[in-house]
C-alpha atoms as a PDB file:
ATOM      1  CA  UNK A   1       0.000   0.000   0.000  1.00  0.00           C
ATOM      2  CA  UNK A   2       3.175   2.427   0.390  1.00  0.00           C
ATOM      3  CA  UNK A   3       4.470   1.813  -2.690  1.00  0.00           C
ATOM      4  CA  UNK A   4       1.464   2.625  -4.343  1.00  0.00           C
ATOM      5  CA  UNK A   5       0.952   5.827  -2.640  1.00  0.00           C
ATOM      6  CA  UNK A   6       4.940   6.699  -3.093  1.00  0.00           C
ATOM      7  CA  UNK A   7       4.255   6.112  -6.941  1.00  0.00           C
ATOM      8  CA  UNK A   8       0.984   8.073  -6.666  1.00  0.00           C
ATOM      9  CA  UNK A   9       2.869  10.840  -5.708  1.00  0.00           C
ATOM     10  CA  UNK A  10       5.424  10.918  -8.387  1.00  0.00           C
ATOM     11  CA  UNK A  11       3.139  10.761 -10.936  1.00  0.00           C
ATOM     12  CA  UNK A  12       1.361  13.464  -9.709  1.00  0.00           C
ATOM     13  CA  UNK A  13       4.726  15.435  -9.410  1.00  0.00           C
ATOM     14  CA  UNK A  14       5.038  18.382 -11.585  1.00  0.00           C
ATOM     15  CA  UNK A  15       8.336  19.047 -13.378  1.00  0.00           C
ATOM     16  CA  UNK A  16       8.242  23.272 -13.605  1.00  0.00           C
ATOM     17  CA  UNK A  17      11.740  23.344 -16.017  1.00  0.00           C
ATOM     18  CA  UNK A  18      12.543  21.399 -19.461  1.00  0.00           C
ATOM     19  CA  UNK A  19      15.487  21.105 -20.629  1.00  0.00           C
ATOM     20  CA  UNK A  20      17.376  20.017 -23.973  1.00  0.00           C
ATOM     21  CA  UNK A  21      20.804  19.776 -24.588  1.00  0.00           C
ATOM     22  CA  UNK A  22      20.540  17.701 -27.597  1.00  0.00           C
ATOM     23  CA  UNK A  23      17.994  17.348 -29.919  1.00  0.00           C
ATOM     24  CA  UNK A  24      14.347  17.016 -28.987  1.00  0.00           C
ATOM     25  CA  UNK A  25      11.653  15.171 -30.391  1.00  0.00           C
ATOM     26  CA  UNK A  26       7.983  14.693 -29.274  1.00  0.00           C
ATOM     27  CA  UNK A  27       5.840  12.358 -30.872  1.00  0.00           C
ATOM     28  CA  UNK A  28       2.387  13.319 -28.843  1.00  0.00           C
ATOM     29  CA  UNK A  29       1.178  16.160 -27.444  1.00  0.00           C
ATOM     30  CA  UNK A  30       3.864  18.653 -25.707  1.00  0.00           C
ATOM     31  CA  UNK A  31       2.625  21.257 -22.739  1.00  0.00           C
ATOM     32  CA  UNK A  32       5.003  23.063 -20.987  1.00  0.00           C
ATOM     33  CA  UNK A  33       4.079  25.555 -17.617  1.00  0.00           C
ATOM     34  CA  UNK A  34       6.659  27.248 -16.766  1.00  0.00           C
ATOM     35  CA  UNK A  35       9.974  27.936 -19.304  1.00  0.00           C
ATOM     36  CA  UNK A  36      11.114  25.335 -21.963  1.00  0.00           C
ATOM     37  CA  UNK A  37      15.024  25.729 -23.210  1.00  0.00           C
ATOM     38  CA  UNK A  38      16.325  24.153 -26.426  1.00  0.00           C
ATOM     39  CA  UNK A  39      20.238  24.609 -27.046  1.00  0.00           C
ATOM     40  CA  UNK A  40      19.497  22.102 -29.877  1.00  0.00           C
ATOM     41  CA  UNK A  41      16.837  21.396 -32.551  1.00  0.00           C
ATOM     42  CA  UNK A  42      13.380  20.721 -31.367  1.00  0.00           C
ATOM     43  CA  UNK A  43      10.615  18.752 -33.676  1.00  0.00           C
ATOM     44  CA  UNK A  44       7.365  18.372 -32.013  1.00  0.00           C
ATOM     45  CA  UNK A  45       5.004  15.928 -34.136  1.00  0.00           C
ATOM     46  CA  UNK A  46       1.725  17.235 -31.888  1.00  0.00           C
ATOM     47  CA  UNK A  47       0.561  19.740 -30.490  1.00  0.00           C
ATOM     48  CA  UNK A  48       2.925  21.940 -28.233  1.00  0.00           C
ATOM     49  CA  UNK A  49       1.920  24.312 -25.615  1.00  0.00           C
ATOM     50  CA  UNK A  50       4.211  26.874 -24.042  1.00  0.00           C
ATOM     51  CA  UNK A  51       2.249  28.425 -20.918  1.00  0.00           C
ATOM     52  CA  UNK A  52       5.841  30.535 -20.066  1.00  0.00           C
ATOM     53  CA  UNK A  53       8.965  30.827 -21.847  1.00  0.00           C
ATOM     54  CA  UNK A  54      10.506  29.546 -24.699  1.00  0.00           C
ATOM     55  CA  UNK A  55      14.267  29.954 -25.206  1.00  0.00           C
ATOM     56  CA  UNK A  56      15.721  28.115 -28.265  1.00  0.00           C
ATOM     57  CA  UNK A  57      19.375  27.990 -29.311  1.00  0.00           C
ATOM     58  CA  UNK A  58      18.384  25.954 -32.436  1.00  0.00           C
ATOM     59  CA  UNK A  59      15.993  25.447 -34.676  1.00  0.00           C
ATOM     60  CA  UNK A  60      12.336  24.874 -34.279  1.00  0.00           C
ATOM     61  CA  UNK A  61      10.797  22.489 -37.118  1.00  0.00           C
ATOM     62  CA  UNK A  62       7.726  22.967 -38.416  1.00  0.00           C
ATOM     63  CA  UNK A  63       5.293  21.317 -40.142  1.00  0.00           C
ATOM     64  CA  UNK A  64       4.350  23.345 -42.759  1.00  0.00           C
ATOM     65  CA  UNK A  65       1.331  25.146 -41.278  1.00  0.00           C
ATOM     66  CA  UNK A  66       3.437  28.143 -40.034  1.00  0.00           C
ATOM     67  CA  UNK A  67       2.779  30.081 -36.452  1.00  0.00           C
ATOM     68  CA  UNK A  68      -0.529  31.437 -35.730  1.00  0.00           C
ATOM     69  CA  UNK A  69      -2.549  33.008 -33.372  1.00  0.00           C
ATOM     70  CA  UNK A  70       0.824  34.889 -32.203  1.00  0.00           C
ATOM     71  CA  UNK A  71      -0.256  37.748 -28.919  1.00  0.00           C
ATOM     72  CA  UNK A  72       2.336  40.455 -29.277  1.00  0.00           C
ATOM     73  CA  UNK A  73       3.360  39.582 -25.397  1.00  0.00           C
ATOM     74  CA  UNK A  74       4.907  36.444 -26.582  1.00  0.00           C
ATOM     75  CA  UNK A  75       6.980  38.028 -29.444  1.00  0.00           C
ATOM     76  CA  UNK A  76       9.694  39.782 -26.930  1.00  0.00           C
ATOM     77  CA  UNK A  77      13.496  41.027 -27.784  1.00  0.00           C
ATOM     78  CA  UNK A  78      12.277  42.245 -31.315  1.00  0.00           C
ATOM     79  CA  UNK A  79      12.805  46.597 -32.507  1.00  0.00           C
ATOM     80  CA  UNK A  80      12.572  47.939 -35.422  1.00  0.00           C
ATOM     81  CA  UNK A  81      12.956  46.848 -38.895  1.00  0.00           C
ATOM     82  CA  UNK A  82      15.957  48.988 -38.970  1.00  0.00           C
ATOM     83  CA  UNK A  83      17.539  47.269 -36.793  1.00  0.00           C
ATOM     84  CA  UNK A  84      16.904  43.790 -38.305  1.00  0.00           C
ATOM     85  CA  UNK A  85      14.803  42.426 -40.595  1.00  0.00           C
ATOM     86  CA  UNK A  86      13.282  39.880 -38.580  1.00  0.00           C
ATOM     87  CA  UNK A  87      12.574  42.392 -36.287  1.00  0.00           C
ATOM     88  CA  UNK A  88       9.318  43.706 -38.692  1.00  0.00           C
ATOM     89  CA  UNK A  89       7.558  40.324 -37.138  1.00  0.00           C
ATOM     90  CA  UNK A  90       7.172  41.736 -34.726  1.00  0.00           C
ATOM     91  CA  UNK A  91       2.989  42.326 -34.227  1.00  0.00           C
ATOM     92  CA  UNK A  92       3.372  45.714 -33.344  1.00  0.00           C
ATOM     93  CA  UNK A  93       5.929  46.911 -36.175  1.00  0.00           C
ATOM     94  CA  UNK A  94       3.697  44.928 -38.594  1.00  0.00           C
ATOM     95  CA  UNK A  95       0.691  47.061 -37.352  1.00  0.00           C
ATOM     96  CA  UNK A  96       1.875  50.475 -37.292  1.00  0.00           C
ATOM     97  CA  UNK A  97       3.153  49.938 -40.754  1.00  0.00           C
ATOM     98  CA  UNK A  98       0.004  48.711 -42.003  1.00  0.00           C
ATOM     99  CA  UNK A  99      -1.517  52.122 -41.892  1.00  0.00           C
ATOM    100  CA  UNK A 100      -5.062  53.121 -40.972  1.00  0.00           C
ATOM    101  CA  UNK A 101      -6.507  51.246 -44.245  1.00  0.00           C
ATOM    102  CA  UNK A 102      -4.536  47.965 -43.569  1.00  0.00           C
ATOM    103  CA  UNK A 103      -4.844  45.695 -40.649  1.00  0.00           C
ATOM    104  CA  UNK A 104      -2.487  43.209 -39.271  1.00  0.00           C
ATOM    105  CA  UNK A 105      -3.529  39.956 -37.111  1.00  0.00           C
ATOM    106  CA  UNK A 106      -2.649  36.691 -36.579  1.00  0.00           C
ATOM    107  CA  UNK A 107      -0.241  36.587 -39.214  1.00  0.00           C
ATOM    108  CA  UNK A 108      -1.859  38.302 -41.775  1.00  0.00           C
ATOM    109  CA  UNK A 109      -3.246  41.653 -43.106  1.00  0.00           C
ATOM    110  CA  UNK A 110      -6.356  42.249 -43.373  1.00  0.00           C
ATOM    111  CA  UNK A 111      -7.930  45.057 -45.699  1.00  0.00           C
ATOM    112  CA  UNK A 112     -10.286  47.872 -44.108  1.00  0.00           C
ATOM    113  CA  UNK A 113     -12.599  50.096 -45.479  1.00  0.00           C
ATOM    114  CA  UNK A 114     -10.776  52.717 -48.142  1.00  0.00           C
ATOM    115  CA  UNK A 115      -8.095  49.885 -48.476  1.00  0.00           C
ATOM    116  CA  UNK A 116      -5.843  50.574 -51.725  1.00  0.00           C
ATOM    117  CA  UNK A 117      -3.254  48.469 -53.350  1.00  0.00           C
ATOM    118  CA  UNK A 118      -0.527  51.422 -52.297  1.00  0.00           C
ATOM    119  CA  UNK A 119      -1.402  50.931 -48.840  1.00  0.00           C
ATOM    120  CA  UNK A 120      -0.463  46.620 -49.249  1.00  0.00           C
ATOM    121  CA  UNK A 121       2.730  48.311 -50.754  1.00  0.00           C
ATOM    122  CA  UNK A 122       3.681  50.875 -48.261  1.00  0.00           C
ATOM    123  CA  UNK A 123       3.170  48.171 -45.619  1.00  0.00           C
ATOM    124  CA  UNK A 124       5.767  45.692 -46.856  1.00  0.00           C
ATOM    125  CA  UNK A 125       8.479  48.036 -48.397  1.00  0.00           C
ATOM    126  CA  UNK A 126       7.976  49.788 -44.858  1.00  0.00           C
ATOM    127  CA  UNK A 127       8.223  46.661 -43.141  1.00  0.00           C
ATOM    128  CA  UNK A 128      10.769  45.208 -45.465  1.00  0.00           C
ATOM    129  CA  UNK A 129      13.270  48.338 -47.047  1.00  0.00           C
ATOM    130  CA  UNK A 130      15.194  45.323 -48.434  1.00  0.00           C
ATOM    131  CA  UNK A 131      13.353  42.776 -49.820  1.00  0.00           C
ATOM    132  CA  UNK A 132      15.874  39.770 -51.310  1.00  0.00           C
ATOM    133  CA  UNK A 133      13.927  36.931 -53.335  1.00  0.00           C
ATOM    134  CA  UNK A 134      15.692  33.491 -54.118  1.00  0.00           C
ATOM    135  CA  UNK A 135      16.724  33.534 -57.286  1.00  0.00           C
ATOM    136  CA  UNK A 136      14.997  30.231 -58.033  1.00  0.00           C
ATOM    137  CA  UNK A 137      11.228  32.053 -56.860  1.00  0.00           C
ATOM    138  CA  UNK A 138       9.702  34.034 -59.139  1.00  0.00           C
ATOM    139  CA  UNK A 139       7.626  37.328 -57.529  1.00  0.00           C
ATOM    140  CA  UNK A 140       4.152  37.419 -59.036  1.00  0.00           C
ATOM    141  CA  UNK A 141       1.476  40.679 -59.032  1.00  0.00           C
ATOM    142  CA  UNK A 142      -1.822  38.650 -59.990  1.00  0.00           C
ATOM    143  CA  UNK A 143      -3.510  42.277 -60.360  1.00  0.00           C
ATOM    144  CA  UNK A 144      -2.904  46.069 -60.481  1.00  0.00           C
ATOM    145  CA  UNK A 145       0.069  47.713 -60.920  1.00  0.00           C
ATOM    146  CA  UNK A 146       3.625  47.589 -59.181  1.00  0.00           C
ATOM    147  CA  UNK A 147       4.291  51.357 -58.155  1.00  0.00           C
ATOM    148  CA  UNK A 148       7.904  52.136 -57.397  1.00  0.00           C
ATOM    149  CA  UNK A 149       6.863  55.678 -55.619  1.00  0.00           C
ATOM    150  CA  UNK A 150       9.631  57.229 -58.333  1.00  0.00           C
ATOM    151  CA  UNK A 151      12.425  54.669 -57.202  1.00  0.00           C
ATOM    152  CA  UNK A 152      14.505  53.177 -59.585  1.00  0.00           C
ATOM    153  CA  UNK A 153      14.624  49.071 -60.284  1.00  0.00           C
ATOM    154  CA  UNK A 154      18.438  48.535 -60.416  1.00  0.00           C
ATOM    155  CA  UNK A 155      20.270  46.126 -61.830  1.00  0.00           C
ATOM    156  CA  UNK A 156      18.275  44.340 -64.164  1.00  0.00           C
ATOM    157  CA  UNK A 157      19.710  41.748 -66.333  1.00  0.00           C
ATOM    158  CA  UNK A 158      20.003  42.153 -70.433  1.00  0.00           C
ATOM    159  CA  UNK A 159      16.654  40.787 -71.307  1.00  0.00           C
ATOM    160  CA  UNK A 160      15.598  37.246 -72.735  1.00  0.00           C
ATOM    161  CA  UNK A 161      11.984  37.975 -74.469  1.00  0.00           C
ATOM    162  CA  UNK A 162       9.987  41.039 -75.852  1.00  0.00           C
ATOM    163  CA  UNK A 163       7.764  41.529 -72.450  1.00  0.00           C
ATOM    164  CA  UNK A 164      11.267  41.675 -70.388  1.00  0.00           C
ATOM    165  CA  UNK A 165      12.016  45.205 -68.766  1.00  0.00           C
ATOM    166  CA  UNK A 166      15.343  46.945 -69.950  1.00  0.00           C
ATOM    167  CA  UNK A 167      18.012  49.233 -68.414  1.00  0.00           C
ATOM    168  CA  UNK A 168      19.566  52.253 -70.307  1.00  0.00           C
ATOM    169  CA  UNK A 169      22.997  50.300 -71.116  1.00  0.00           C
ATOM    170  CA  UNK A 170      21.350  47.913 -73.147  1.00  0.00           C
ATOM    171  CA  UNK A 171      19.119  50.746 -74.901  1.00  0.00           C
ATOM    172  CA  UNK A 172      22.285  52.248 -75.790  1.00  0.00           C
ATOM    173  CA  UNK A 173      24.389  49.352 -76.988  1.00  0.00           C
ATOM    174  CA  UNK A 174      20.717  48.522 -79.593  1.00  0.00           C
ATOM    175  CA  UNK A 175      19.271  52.113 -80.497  1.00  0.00           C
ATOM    176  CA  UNK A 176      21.354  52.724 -83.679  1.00  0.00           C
ATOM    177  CA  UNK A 177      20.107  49.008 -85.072  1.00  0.00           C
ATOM    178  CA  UNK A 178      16.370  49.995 -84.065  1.00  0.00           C
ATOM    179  CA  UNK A 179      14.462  49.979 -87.046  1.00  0.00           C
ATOM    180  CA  UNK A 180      11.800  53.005 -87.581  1.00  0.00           C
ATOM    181  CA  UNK A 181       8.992  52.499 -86.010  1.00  0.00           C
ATOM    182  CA  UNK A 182       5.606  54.230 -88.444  1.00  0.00           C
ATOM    183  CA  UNK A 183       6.555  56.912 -91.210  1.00  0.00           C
ATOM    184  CA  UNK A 184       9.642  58.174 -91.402  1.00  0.00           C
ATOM    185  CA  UNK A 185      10.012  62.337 -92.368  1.00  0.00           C
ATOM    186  CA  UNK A 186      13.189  63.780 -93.493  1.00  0.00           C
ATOM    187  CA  UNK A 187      13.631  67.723 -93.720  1.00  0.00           C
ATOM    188  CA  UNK A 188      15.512  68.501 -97.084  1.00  0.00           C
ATOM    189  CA  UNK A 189      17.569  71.912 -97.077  1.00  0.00           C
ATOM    190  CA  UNK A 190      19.428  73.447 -99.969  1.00  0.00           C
ATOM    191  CA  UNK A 191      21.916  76.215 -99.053  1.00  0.00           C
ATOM    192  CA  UNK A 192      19.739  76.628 -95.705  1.00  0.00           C
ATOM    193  CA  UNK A 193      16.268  76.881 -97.744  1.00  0.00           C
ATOM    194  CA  UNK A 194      13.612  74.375 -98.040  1.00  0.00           C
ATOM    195  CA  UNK A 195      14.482  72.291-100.730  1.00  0.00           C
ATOM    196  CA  UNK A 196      12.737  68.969-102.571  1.00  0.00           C
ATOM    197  CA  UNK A 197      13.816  65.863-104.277  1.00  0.00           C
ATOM    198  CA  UNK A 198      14.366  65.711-107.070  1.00  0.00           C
ATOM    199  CA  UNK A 199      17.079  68.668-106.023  1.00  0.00           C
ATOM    200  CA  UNK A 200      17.934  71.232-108.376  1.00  0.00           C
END
């Protein structure tokens, strides 16, 4: 009857602190009440719940779906977007660049009433001054117009196919093979007067 009640109370005994020095994996569901420190990788194949802190060293794997339902209390150590750009996650940066037309929550932004496609734009160049794509993506505008606020697009590469966009060294190296484009008028002057072919 001891025993029992000795196990009884071990089971029942609640573990405040995790800790992982290697790597971490949870198959089931993972809830954690007070702080949870990872100075490794940490895959959880449930659901995990973090009711404190979460302190990771290494990388957190996930499965696709992304993070949602973020409060800004739990998104801490983050400034501006000047000072890094994974600091413009953070909930309130995202917000305040949104503008009065744009909304941001829960990982998304959500258009208001008087919402405009400049306002989408102002948001993430604000958010984002330098945005780097892989070169293997491709950046798509479905609909509407990209407007560069009179900013140049820099460094564009000699084009491939008719609809490509240009830059003014490759104008220059083509212009004098151009061919005319509509009817071509040529002024004819004779000793500086007006003059016509066949000329006198």
């Amino acid at each position: 009857m001891k025993k029992m009640r000795i196990r009884s109370i071990i089971q029942c005994a609640v573990f405040v602190v995790v800790a992982f020095w290697g790597r971490g994996s949870v198959a089931g569901d993972l809830t954690v009440r007070s702080e949870l420190f990872v100075n490794s990788n940490l895959t959880a194949r449930g659901d995990a719940s973090i009711q404190s802190n979460l302190t990771v060293n290494g990388v957190i794997y996930g499965n696709g779906v992304g993070l949602t339902n973020i409060p800004s209390a739990v998104v801490v150590g983050l400034g501006s977007a000047a000072t890094s750009p994974a600091d413009a996650f953070a909930p309130s940066n995202l917000s305040s660049y949104a503008g009065s037309n744009l909304e941001y929550s829960d990982g998304k932004f959500n258009a208001l009433p008087g919402y405009s496609d400049a306002d989408a734009t102002n948001a993430v160049m604000t958010a984002w001054p330098n945005l780097d794509m892989d070169q293997s993506d491709d950046l798509h505008i479905s609909d509407g117009a990209l407007n560069m606020s009179s900013n140049r697009i820099s460094n564009l590469a000699n084009p491939l196919s008719d609809a490509d966009a240009i830059h003014k060294e490759f104008l220059k190296s083509v212009v004098s093979c151009l061919e005319p484009q509509g009817d071509l008028t040529m002024g004819i002057y004779t000793n500086g007067k007006t003059g016509a072919f066949p000329l006198d």
